[in-house]
Protein backbone atom coordinates (compact mmCIF):
# COMPACT_ATOMS: atom_id res chain seq x y z
CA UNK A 1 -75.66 51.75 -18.38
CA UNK A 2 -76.15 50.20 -14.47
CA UNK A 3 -75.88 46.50 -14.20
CA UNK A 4 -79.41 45.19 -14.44
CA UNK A 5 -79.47 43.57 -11.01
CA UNK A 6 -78.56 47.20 -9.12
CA UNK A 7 -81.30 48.43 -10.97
CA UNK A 8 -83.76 45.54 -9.72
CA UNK A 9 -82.08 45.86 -6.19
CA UNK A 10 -82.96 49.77 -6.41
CA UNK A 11 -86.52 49.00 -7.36
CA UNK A 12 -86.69 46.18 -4.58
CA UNK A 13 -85.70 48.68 -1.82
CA UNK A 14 -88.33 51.70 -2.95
CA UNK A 15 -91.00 48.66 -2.74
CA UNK A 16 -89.70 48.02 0.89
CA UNK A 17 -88.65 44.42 -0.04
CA UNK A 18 -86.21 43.40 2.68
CA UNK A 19 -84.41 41.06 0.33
CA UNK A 20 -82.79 43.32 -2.01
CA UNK A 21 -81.71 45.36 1.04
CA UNK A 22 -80.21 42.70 2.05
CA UNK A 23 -78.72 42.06 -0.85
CA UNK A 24 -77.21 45.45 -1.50
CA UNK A 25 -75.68 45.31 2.06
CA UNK A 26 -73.82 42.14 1.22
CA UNK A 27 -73.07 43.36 -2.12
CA UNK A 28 -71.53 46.84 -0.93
CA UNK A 29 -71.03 46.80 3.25
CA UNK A 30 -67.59 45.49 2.88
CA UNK A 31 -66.57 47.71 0.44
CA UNK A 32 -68.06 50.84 2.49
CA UNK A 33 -66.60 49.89 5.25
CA UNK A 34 -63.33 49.72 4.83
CA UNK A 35 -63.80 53.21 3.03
CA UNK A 36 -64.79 54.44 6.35
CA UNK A 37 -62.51 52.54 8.39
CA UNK A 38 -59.30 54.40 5.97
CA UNK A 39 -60.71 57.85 7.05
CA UNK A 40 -61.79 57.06 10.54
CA UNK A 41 -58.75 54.66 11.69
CA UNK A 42 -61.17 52.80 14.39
CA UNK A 43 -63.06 49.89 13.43
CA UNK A 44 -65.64 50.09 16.13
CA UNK A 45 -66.39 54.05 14.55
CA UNK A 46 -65.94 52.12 11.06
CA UNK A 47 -68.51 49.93 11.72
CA UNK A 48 -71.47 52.64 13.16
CA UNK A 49 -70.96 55.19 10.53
CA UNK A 50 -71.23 52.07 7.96
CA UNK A 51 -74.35 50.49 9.61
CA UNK A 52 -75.67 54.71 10.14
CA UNK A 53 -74.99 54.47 5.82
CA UNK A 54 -77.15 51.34 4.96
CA UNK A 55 -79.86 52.83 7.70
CA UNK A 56 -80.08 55.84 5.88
CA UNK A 57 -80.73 53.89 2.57
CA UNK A 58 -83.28 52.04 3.98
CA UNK A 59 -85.28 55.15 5.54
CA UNK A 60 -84.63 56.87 2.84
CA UNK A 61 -85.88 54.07 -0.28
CA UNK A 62 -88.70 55.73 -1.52
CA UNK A 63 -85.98 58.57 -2.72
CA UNK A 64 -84.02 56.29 -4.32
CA UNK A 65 -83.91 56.68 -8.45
CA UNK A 66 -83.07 53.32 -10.40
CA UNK A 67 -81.60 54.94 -13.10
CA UNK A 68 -79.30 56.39 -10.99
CA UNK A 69 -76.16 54.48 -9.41
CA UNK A 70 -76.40 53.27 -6.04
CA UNK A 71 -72.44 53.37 -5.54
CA UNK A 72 -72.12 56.41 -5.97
CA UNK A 73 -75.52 57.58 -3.59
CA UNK A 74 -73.29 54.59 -0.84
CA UNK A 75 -70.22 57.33 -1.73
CA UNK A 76 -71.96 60.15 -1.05
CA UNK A 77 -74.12 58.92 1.99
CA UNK A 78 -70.56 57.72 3.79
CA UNK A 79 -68.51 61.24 2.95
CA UNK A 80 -71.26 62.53 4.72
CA UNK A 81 -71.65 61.08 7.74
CA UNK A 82 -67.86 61.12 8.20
CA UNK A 83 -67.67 64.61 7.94
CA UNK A 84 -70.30 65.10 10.19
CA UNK A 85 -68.29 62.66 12.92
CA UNK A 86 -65.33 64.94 12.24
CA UNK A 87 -67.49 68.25 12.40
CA UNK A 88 -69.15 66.95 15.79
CA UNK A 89 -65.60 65.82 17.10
CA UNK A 90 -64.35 69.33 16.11
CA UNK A 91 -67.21 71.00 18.01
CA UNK A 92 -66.55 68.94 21.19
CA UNK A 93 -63.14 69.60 21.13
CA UNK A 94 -63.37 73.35 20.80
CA UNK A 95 -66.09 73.51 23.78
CA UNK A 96 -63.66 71.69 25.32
CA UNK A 97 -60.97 74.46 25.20
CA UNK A 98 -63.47 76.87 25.78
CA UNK A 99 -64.59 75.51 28.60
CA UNK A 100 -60.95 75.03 30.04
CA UNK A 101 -60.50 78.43 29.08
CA UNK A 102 -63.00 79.66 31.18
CA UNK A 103 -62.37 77.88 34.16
CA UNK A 104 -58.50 79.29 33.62
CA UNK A 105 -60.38 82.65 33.26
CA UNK A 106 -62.32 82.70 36.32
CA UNK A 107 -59.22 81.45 38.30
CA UNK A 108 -57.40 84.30 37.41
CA UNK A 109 -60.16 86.56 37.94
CA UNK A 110 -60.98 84.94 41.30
CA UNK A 111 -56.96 84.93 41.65
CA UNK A 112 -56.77 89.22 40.97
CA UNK A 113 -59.95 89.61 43.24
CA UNK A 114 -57.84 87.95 46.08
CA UNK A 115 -54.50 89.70 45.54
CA UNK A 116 -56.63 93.19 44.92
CA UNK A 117 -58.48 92.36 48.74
CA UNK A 118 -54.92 91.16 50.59
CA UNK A 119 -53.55 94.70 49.12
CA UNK A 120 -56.08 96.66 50.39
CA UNK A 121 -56.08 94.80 53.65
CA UNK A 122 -52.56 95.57 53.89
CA UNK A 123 -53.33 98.81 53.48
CA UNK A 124 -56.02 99.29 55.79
CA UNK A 125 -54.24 97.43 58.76
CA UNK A 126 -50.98 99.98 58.07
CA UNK A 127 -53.60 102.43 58.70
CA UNK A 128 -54.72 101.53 62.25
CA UNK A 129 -53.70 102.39 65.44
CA UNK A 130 -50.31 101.43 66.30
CA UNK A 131 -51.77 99.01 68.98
CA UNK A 132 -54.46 97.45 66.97
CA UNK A 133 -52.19 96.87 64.32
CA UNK A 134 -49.83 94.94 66.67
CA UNK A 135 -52.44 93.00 67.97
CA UNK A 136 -54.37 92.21 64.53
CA UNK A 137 -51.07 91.06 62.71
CA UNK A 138 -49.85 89.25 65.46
CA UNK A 139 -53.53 87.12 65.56
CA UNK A 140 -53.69 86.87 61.81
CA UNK A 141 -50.51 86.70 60.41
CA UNK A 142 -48.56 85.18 63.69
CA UNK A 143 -51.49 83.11 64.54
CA UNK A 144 -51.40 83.37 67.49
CA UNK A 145 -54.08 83.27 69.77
CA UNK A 146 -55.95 85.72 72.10
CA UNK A 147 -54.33 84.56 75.46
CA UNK A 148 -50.99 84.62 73.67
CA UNK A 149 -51.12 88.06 72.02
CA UNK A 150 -52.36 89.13 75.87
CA UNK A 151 -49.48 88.14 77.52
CA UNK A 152 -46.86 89.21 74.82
CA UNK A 153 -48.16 92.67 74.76
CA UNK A 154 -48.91 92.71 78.76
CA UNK A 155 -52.60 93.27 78.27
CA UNK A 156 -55.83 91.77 79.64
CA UNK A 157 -57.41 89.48 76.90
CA UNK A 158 -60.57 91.40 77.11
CA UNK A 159 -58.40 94.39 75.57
CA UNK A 160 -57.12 92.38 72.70
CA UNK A 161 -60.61 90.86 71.54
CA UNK A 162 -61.83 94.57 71.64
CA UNK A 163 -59.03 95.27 69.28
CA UNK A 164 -59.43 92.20 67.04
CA UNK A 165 -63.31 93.16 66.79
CA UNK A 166 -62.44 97.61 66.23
CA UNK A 167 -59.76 95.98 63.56
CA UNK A 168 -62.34 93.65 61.49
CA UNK A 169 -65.01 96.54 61.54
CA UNK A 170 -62.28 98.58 59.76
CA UNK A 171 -61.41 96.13 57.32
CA UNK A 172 -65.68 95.19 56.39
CA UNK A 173 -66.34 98.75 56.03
CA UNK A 174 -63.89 99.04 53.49
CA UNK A 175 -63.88 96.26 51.91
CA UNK A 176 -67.84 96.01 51.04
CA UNK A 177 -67.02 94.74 47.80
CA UNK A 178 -64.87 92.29 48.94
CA UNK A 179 -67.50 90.98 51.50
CA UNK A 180 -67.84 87.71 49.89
CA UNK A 181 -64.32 86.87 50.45
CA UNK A 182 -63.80 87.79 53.86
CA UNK A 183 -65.34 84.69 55.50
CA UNK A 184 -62.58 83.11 53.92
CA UNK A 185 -59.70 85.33 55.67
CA UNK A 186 -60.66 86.75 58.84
């Protein structure tokens, strides 16, 4: 049924004997290999999953049945590990995306969080006193500074800091949840 010499080769390798490994790699690496290298398209991938094959063998000799073909154990030994490559490629790929996906996710979320905050901001400053209003958008939206908003408005600087100050106390103590982001802003 098998050609005598697989058979010897077969009995060789459960026994450990180096030679007839060495002689069924000669025999069937080429063969296996460019097998692999047809469903992988990259030699240097080609040539791992082929040496990962006749590793396999070896480690697993003692297994190995002589009246059973060793081509076809190669086959199924080299489908196998090149599904797996594909599988673990797969995998990487779609943690991958996820990953991107959360990152995109969190930006959003972070995005909303900041939108949500200017909003109520907005709203909080239209709520103020006519004159701290004045003097809070024309520091943080204007930029200008202190000394500048004090002349503009024809008031001593001491008067504008006082406002600046009365206008972020507003703005923390409604915005707790927000309080995180506020370093950022005012």
């Amino acid at each position: 049924m098998f050609d005598i010499s697989e058979k010897d080769i077969i009995k060789g390798l459960i026994k450990g004997d180096m030679s007839s490994f060495r002689q069924l790699f000669d025999k069937k690496y080429t063969l296996f290999h460019s097998f692999t290298m047809g469903m992988v398209k990259d030699s240097w991938l080609a040539e791992d999953i082929t040496q990962n094959i006749f590793l396999k063998v070896w480690l697993n000799r003692e297994k190995l049945d002589p009246n059973k073909s060793i081509h076809n154990y190669l086959y199924v030994l080299a489908k196998n590990e090149i599904r797996d490559h594909f599988r673990l490629k797969v995998n990487m790929h779609t943690e991958e995306i996820q990953e991107n996906q959360r990152i995109q996710t969190e930006d959003f979320e972070g995005t909303l969080d900041m939108e949500t905050m200017r909003a109520q901001i907005s709203k909080i400053v239209a709520h103020m006193p006519e004159q701290r209003r004045k003097i809070f958008t024309l520091s943080r939206e204007q930029m200008l500074s202190n000394n500048e908003i004090a002349e503009h408005l024809q008031l001593s600087i001491r008067t504008v800091e006082k406002h600046i100050s009365l206008a972020l106390k507003d703005i923390r103590k409604h915005l707790s949840s927000f309080h995180h982001f506020l370093f950022l802003f005012y």
